[in-house]
C-alpha atoms as a PDB file:
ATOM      1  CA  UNK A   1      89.159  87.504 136.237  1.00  0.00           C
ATOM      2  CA  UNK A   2      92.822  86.820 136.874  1.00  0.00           C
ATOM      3  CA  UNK A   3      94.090  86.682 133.137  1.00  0.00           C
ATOM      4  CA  UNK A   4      95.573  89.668 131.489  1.00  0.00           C
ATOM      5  CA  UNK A   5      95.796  90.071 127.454  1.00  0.00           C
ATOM      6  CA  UNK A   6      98.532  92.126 126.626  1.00  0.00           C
ATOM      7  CA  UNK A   7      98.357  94.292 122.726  1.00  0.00           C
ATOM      8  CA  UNK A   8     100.872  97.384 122.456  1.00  0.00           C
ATOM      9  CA  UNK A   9      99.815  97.719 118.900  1.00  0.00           C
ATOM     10  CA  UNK A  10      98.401 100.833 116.879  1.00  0.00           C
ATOM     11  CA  UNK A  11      94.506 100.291 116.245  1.00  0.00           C
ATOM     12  CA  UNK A  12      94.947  98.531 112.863  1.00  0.00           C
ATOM     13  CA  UNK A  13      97.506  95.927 114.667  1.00  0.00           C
ATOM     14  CA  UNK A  14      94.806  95.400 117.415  1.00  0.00           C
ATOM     15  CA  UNK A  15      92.201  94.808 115.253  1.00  0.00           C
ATOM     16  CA  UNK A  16      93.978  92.572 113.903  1.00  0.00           C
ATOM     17  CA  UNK A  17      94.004  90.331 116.644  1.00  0.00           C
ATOM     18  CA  UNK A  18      90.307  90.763 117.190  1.00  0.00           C
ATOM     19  CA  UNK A  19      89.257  87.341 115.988  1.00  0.00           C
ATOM     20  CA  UNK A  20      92.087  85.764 118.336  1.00  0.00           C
ATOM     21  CA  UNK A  21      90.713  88.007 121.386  1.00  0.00           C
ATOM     22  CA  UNK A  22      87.335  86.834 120.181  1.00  0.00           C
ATOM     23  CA  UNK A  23      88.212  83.186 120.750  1.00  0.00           C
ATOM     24  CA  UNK A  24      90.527  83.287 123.795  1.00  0.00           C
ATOM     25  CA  UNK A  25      87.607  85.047 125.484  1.00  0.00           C
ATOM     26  CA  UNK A  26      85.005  82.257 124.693  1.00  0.00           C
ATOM     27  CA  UNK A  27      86.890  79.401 125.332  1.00  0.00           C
ATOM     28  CA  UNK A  28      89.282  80.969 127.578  1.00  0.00           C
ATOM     29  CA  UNK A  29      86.794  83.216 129.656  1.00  0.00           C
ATOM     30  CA  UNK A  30      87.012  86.983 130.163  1.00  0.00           C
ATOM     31  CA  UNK A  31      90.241  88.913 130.712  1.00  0.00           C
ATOM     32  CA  UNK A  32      91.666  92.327 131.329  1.00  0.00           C
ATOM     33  CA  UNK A  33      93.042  93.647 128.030  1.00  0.00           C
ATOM     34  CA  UNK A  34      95.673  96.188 128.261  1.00  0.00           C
ATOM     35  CA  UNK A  35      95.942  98.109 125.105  1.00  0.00           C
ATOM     36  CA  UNK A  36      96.029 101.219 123.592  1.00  0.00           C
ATOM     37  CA  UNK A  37      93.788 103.425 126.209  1.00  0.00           C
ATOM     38  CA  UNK A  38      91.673 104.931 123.253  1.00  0.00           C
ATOM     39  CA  UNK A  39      91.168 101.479 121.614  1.00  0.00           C
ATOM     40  CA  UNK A  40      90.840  99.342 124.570  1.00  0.00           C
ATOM     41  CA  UNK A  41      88.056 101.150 125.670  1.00  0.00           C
ATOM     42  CA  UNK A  42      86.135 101.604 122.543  1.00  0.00           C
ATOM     43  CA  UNK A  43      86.288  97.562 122.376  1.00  0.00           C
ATOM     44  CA  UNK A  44      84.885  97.371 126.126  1.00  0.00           C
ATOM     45  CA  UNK A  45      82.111  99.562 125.338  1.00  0.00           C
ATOM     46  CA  UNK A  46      81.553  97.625 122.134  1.00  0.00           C
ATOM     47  CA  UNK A  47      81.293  94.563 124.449  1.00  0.00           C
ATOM     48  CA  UNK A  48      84.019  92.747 123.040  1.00  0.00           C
ATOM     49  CA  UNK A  49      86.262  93.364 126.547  1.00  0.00           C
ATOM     50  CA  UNK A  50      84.931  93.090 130.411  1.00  0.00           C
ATOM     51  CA  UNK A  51      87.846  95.119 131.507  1.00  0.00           C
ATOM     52  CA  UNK A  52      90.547  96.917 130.603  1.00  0.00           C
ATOM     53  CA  UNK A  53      94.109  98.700 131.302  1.00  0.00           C
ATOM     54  CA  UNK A  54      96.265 101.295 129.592  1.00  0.00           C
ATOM     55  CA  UNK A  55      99.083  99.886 128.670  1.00  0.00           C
ATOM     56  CA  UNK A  56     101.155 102.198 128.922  1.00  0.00           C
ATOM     57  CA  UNK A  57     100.768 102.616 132.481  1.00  0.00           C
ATOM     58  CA  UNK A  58     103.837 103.075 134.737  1.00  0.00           C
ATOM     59  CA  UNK A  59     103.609  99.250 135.404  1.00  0.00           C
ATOM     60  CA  UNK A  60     104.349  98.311 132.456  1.00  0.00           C
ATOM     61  CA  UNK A  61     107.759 100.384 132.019  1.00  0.00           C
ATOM     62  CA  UNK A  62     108.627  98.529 135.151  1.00  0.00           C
ATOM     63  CA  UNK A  63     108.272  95.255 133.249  1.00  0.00           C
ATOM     64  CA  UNK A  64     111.266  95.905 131.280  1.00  0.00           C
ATOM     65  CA  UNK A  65     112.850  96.781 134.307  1.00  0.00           C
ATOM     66  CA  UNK A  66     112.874  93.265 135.698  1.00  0.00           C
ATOM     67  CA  UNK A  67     110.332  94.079 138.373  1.00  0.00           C
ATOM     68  CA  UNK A  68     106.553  92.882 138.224  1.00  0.00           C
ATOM     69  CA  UNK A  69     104.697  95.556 139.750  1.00  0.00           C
ATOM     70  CA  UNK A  70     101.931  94.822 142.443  1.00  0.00           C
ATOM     71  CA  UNK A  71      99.209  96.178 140.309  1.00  0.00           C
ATOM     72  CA  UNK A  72     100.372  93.501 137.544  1.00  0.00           C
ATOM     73  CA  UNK A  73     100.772  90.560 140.312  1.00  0.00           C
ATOM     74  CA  UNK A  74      97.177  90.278 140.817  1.00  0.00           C
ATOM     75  CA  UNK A  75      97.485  88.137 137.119  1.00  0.00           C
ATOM     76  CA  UNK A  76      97.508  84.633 136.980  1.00  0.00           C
ATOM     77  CA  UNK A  77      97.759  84.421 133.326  1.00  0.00           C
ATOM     78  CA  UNK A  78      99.312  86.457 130.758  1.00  0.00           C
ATOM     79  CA  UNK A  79      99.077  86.250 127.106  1.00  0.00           C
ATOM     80  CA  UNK A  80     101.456  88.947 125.304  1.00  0.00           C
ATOM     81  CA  UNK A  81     100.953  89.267 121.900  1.00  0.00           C
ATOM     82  CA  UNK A  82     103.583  90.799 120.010  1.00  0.00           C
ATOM     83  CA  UNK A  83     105.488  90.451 116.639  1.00  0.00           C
ATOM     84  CA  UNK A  84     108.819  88.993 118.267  1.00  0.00           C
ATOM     85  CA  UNK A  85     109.880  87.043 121.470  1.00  0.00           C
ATOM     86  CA  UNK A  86     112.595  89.853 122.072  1.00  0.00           C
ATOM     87  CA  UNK A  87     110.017  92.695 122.610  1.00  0.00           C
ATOM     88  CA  UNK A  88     108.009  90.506 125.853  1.00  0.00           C
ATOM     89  CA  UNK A  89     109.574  91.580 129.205  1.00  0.00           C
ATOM     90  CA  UNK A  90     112.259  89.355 129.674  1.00  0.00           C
ATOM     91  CA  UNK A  91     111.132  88.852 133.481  1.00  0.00           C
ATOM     92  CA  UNK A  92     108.315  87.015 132.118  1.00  0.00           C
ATOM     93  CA  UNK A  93     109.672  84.633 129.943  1.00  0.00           C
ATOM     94  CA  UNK A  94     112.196  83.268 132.714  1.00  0.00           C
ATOM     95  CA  UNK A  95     111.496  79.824 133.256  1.00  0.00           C
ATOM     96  CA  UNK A  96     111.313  80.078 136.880  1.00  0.00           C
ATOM     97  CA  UNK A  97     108.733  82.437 136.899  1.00  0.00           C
ATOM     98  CA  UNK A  98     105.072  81.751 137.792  1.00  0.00           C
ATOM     99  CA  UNK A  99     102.637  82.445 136.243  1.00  0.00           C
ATOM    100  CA  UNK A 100     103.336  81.896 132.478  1.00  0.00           C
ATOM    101  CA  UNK A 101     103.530  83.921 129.834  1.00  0.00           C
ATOM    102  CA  UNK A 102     102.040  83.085 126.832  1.00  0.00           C
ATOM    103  CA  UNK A 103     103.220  85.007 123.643  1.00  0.00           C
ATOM    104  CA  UNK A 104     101.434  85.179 120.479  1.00  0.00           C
ATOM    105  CA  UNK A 105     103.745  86.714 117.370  1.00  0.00           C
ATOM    106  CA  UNK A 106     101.554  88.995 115.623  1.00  0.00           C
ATOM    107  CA  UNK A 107     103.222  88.421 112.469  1.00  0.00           C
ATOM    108  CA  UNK A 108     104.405  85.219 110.343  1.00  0.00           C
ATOM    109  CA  UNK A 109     107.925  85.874 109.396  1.00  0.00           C
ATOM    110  CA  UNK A 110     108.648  82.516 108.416  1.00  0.00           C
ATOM    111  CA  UNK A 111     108.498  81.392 104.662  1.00  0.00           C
ATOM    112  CA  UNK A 112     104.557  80.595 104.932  1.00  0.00           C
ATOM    113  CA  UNK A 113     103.661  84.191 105.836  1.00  0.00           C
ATOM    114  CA  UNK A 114     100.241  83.505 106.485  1.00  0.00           C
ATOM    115  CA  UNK A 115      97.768  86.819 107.360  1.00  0.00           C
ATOM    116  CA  UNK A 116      98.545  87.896 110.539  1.00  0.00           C
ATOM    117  CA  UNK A 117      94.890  87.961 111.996  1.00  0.00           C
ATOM    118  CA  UNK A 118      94.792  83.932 110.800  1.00  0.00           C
ATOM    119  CA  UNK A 119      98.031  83.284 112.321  1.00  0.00           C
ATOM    120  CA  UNK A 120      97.572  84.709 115.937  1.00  0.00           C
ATOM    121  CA  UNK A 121      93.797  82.979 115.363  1.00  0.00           C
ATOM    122  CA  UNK A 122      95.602  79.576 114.720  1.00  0.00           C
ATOM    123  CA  UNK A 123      98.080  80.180 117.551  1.00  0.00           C
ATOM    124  CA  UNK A 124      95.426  80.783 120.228  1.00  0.00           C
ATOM    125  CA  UNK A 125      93.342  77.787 118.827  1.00  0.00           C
ATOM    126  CA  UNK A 126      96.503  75.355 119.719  1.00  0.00           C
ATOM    127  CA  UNK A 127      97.129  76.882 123.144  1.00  0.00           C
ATOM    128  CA  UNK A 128      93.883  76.155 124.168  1.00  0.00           C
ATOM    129  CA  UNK A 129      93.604  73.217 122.522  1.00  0.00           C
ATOM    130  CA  UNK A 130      90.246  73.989 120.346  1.00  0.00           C
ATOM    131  CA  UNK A 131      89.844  72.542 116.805  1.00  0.00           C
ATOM    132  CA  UNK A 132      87.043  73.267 114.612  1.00  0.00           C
ATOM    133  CA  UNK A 133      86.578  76.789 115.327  1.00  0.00           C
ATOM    134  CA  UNK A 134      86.672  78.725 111.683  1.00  0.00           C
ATOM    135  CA  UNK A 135      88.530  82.034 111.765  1.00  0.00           C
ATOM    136  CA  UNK A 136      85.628  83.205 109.376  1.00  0.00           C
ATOM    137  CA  UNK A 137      82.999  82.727 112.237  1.00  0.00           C
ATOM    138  CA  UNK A 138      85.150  85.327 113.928  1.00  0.00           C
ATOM    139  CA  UNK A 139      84.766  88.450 111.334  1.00  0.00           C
ATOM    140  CA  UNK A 140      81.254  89.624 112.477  1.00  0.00           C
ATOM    141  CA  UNK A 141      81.293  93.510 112.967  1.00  0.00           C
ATOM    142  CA  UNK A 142      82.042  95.398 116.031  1.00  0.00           C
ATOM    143  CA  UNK A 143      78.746  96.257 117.161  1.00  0.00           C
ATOM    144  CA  UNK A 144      78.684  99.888 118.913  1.00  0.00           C
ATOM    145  CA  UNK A 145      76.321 101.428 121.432  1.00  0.00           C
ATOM    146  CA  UNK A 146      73.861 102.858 119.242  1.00  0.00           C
ATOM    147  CA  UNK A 147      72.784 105.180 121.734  1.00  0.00           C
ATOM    148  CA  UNK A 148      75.819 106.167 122.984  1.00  0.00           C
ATOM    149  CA  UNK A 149      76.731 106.685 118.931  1.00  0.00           C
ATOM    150  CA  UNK A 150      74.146 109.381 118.966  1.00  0.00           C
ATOM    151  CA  UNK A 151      75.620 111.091 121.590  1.00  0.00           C
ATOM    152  CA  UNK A 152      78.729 111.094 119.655  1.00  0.00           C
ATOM    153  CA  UNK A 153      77.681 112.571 116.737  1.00  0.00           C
ATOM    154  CA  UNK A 154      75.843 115.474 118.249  1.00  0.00           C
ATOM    155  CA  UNK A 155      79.028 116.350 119.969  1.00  0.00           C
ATOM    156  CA  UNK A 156      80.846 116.628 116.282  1.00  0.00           C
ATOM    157  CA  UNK A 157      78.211 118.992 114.997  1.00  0.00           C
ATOM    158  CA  UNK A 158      77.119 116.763 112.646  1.00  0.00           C
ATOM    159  CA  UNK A 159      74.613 117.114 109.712  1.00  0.00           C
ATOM    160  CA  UNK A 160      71.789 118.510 111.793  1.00  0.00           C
ATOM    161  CA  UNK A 161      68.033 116.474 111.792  1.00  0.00           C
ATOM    162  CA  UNK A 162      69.544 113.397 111.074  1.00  0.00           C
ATOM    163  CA  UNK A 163      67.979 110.270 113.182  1.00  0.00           C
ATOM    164  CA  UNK A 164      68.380 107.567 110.179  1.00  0.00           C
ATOM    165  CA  UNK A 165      71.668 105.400 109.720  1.00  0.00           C
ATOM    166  CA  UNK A 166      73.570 106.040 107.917  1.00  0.00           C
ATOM    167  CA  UNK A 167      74.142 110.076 106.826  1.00  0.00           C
ATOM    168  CA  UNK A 168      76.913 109.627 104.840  1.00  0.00           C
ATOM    169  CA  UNK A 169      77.350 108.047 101.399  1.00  0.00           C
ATOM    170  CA  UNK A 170      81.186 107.786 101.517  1.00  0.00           C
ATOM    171  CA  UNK A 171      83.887 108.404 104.187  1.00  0.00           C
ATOM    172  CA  UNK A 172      87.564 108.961 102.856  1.00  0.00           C
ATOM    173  CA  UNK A 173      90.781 108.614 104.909  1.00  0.00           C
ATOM    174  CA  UNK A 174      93.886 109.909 103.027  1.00  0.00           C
ATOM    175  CA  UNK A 175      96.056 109.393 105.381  1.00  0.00           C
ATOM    176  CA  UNK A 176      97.764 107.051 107.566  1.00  0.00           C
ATOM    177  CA  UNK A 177     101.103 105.952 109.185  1.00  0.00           C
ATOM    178  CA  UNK A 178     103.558 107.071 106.896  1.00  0.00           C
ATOM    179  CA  UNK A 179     102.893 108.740 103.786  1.00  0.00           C
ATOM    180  CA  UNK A 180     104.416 106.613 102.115  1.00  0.00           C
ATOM    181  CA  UNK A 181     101.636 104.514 102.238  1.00  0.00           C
ATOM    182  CA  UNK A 182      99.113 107.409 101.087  1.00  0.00           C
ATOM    183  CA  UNK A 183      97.573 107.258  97.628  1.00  0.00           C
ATOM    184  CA  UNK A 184      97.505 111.348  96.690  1.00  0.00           C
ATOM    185  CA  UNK A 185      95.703 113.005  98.179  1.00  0.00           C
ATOM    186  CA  UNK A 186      94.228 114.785  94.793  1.00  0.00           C
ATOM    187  CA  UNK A 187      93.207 111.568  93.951  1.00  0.00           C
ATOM    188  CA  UNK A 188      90.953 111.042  96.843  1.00  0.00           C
ATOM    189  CA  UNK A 189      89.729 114.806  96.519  1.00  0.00           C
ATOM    190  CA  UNK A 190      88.702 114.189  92.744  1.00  0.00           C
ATOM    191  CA  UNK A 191      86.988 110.586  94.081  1.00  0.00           C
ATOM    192  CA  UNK A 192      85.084 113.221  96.747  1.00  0.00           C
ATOM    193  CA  UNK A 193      83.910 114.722  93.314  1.00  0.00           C
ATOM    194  CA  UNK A 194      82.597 111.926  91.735  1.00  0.00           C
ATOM    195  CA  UNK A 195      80.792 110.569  94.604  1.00  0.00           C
ATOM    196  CA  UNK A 196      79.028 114.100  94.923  1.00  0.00           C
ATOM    197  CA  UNK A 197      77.992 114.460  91.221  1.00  0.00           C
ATOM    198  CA  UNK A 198      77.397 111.075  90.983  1.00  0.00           C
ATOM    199  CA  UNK A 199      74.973 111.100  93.976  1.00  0.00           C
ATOM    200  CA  UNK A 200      73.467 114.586  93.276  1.00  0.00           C
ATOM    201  CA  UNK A 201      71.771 116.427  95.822  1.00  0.00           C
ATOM    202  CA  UNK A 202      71.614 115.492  99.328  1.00  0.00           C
ATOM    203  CA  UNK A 203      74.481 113.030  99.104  1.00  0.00           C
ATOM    204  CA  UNK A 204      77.101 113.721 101.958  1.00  0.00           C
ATOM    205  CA  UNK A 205      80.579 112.549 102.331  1.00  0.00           C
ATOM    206  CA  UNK A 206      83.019 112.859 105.286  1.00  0.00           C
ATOM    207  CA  UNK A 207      86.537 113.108 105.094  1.00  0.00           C
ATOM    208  CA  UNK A 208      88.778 112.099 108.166  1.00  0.00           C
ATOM    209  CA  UNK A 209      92.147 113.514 109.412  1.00  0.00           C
ATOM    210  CA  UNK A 210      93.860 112.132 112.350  1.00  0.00           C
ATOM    211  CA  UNK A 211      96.979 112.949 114.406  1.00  0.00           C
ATOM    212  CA  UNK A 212      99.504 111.623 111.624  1.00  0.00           C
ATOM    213  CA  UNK A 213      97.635 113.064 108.904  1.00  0.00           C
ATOM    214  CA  UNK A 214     100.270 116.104 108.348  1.00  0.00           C
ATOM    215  CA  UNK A 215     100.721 115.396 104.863  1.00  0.00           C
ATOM    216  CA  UNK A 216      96.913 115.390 103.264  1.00  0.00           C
ATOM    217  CA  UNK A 217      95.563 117.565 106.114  1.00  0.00           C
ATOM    218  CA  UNK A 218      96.121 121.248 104.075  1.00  0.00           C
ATOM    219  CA  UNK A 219      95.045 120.215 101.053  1.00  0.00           C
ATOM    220  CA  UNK A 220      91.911 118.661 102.537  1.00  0.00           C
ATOM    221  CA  UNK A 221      91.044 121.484 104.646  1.00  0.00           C
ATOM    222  CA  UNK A 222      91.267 123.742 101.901  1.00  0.00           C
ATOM    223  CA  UNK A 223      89.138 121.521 100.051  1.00  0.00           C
ATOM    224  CA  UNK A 224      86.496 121.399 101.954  1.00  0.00           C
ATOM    225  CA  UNK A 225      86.627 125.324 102.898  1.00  0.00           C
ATOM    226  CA  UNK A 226      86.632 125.983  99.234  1.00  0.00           C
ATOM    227  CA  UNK A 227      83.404 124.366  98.605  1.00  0.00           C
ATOM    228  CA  UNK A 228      81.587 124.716 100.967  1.00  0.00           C
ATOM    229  CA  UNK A 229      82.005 128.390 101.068  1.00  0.00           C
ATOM    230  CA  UNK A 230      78.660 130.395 101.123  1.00  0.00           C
ATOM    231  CA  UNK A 231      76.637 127.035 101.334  1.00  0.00           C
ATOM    232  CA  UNK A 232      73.481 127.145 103.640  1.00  0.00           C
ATOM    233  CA  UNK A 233      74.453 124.634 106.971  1.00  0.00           C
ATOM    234  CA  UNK A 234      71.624 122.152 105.862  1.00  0.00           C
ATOM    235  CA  UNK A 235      72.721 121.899 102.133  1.00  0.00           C
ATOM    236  CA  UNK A 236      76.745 121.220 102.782  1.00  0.00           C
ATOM    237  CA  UNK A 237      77.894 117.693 101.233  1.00  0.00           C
ATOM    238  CA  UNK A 238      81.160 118.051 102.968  1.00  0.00           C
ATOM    239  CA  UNK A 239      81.693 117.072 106.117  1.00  0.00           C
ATOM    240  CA  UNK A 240      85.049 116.639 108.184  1.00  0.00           C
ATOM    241  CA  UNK A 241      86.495 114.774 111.368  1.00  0.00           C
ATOM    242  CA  UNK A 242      89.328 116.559 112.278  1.00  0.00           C
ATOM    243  CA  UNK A 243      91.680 114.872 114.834  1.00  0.00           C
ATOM    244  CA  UNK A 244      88.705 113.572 116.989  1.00  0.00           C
ATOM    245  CA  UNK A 245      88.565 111.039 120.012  1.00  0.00           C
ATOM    246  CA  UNK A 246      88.747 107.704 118.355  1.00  0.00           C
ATOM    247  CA  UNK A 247      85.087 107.183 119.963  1.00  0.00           C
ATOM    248  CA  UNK A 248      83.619 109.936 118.036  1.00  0.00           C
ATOM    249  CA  UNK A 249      85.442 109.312 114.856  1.00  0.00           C
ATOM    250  CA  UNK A 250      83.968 105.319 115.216  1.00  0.00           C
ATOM    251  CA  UNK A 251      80.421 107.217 116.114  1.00  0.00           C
ATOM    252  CA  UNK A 252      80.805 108.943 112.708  1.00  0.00           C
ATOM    253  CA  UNK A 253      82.173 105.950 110.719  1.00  0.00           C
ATOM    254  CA  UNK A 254      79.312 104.085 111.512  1.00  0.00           C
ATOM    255  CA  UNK A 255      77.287 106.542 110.156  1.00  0.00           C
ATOM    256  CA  UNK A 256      78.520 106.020 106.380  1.00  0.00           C
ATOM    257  CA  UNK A 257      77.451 103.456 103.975  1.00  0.00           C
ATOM    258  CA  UNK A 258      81.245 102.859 101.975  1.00  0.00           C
ATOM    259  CA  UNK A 259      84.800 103.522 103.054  1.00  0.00           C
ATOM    260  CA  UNK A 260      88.000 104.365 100.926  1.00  0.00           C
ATOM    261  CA  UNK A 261      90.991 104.515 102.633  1.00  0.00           C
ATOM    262  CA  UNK A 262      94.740 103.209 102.465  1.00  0.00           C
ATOM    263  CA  UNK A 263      96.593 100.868 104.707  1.00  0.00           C
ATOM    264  CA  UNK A 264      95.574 102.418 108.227  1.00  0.00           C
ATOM    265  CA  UNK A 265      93.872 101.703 111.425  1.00  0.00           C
ATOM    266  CA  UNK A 266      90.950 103.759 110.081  1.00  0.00           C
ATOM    267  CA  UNK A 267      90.531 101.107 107.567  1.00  0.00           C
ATOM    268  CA  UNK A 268      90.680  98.590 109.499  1.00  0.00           C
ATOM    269  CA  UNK A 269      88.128  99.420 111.912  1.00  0.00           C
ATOM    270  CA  UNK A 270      85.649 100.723 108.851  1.00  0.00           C
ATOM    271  CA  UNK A 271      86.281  97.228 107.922  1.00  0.00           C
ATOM    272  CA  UNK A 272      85.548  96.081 111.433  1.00  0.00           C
ATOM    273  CA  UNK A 273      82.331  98.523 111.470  1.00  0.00           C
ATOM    274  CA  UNK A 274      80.272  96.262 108.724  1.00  0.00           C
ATOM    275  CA  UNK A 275      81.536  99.319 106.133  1.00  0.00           C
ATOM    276  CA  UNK A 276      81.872  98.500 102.311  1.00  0.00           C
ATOM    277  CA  UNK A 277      85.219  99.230 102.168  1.00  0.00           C
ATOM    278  CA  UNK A 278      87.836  99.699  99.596  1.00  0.00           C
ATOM    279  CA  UNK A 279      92.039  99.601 100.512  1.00  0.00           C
ATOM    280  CA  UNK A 280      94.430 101.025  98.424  1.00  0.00           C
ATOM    281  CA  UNK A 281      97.796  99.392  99.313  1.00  0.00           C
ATOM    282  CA  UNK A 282     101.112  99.784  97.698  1.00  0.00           C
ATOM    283  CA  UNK A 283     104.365  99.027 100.354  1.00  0.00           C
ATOM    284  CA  UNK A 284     102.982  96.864 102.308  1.00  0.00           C
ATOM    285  CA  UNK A 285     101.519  93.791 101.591  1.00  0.00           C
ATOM    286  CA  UNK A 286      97.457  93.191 101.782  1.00  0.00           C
ATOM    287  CA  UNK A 287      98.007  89.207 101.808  1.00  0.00           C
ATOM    288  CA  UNK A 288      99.447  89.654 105.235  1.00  0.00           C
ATOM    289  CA  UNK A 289      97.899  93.381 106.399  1.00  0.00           C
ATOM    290  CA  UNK A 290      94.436  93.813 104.769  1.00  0.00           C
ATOM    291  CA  UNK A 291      91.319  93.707 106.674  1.00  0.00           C
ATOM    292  CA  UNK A 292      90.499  90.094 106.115  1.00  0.00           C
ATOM    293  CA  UNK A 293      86.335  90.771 105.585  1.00  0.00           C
ATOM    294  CA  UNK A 294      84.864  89.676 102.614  1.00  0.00           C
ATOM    295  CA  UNK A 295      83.557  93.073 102.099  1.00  0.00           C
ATOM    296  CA  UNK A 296      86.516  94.035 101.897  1.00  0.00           C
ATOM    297  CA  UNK A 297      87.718  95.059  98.060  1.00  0.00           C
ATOM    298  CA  UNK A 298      91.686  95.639  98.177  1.00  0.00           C
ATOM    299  CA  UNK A 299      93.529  97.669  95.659  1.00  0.00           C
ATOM    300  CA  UNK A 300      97.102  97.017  94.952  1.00  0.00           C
ATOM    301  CA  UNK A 301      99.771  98.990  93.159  1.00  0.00           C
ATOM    302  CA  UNK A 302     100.794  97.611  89.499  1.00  0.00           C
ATOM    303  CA  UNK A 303     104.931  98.809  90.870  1.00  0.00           C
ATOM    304  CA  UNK A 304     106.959  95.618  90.181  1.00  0.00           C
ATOM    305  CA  UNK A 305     108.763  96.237  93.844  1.00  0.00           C
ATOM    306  CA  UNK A 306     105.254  96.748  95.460  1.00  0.00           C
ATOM    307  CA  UNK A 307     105.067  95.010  98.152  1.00  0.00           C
ATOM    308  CA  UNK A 308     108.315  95.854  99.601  1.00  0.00           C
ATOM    309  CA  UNK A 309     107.359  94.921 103.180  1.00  0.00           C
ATOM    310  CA  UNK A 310     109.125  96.954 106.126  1.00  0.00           C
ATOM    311  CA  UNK A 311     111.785  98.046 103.484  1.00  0.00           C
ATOM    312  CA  UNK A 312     109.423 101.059 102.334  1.00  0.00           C
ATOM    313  CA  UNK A 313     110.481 102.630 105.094  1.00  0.00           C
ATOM    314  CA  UNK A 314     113.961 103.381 103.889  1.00  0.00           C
ATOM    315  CA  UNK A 315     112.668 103.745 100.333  1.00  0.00           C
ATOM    316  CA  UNK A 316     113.486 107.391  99.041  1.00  0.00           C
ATOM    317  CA  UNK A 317     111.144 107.114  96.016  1.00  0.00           C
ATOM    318  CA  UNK A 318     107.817 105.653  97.567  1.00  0.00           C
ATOM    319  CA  UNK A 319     106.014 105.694  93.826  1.00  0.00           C
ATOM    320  CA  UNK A 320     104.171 103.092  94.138  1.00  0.00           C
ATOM    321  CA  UNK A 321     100.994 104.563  95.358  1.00  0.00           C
ATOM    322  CA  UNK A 322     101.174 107.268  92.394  1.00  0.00           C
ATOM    323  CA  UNK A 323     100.494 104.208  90.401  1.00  0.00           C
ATOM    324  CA  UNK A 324      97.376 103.225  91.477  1.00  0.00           C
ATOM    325  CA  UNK A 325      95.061 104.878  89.080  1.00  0.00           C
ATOM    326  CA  UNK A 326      91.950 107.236  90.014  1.00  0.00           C
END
């Protein structure tokens, strides 16, 4: 296994490039991904990986140094996918140097814009030379250890007694990159509502905060506190992951039946996870960025200037979430 695939995207951007992994590896045999630590090894326990590396080992910081490290010199092959030429270690792309480096752009920035999962999927298929494969053969769910899920769970103090999948009736992301892209965060407490009174007693749903989830987190918290205040442990309907292991939050994902979420790496691996799933995007654009399952149901803001693309991030009046209704 002398072939290295190289990812230094978030979750949502690897993901993305799942179905493009997906074929490299079958037609192209197995590789060492280096990725994200956290998501690299959920997808090798998923089976989707044989091996893997942290990418953000000292090795690679030496790339960009113009030295290939002997712990990167075992490779024969490299495939670096990333959303411009200028961002690959310019040692590699030298013409001179052996072995090749093949780059993948992440994104399509030219006028076709195709979705970006398709277009590193197409860009694979020519490198290797395979026609016929459809991209939609390459959507199937990430299939985790189910045993190993268990284990999980128990270590969240989930709801207690539970062996059946799934527990939950809804899980609910608020947050995600930037708050910019975050619908508000009332809105997805009142939805919480709904789902409970709709579903009466018993019905459960779990809320998830993660590391950039500064914005929502209070309000959730107190949310949840609030309500399930003097509640008996084996009656609550609120449930929270706060800031867990990606493993553990994926253990508890797979444990609910629908997901609501906005343009994050949450979604995209409910998405991933089989999940009914509903996206609520606004700046960016779900033609190029949504999770591309058909059970998948995107939500886009009515703003005329929505999407806006990477120019939300110097937008000083990001309303266009506020205008998706509840």
């Amino acid at each position: 296994m002398s072939k290295i695939v190289v990812n230094q995207g978030a979750l949502g951007d690897l993901l993305l490039s799942l179905p493009a992994i997906r074929l490299l590896r079958k037609f192209g045999g197995d590789f060492t991904l280096a990725a994200n630590p956290e998501s690299a090894l959920m997808l090798k326990r998923a089976g989707e990986v044989s091996s893997v590396l942290p990418v953000n080992a000292a090795g690679f910081h030496q790339l960009y140094s113009g030295t290939v490290p002997a712990i990167l010199g075992y490779f024969k092959e490299f495939w670096w996918f990333s959303r411009r030429r200028g961002l690959v270690p310019e040692v590699l792309l030298r013409p001179d140097y052996q072995p090749e480096c093949r780059v993948i752009f992440t994104v399509d920035e030219s006028s076709e814009s195709k979705h970006c999962a398709l277009f590193q999927f197409q860009q694979v298929a020519r490198e290797l030379g395979v026609q016929g494969e459809e991209f939609g053969d390459y959507l199937y769910p990430i299939t985790l250890n189910r045993e190993q899920t268990s284990e999980q769970v128990g270590q969240t103090g989930g709801p207690e007694g539970e062996s059946s999948y799934p527990s939950f009736a809804a899980a609910i992301h608020p947050g995600s990159g930037s708050y910019k892209k975050n619908w508000p965060v009332e809105r997805f407490i009142s939805l919480a509502d709904k789902i409970l009174q709709e579903g009466g007693a018993g019905t459960r749903v779990l809320f998830f905060l993660g590391p950039a989830d500064e914005d929502p987190a209070p309000a959730v918290r107190e949310y949840i506190e609030r309500m399930n205040k003097g509640i008996p442990a084996r009656e609550l309907q609120l449930f929270l992951s706060d800031n867990l292991p990606l493993e553990q939050a994926a253990a508890l994902l797979d444990r609910c039946r629908s997901y609501f979420g906005n343009d994050s790496g949450m979604t995209h691996l409910a998405a991933w996870l089989g999940i009914k799933t509903v996206a609520l995007f606004g700046p960016t654009d779900p033609a190029l960025w949504a999770p591309p399952h058909p059970w998948v149901q995107v939500v886009k803001s009515s703003a005329q200037c929505s999407p806006c693309g990477d120019k939300y991030r110097d937008c000083t009046d990001p309303f266009c979430m506020d205008m998706i209704p509840f």
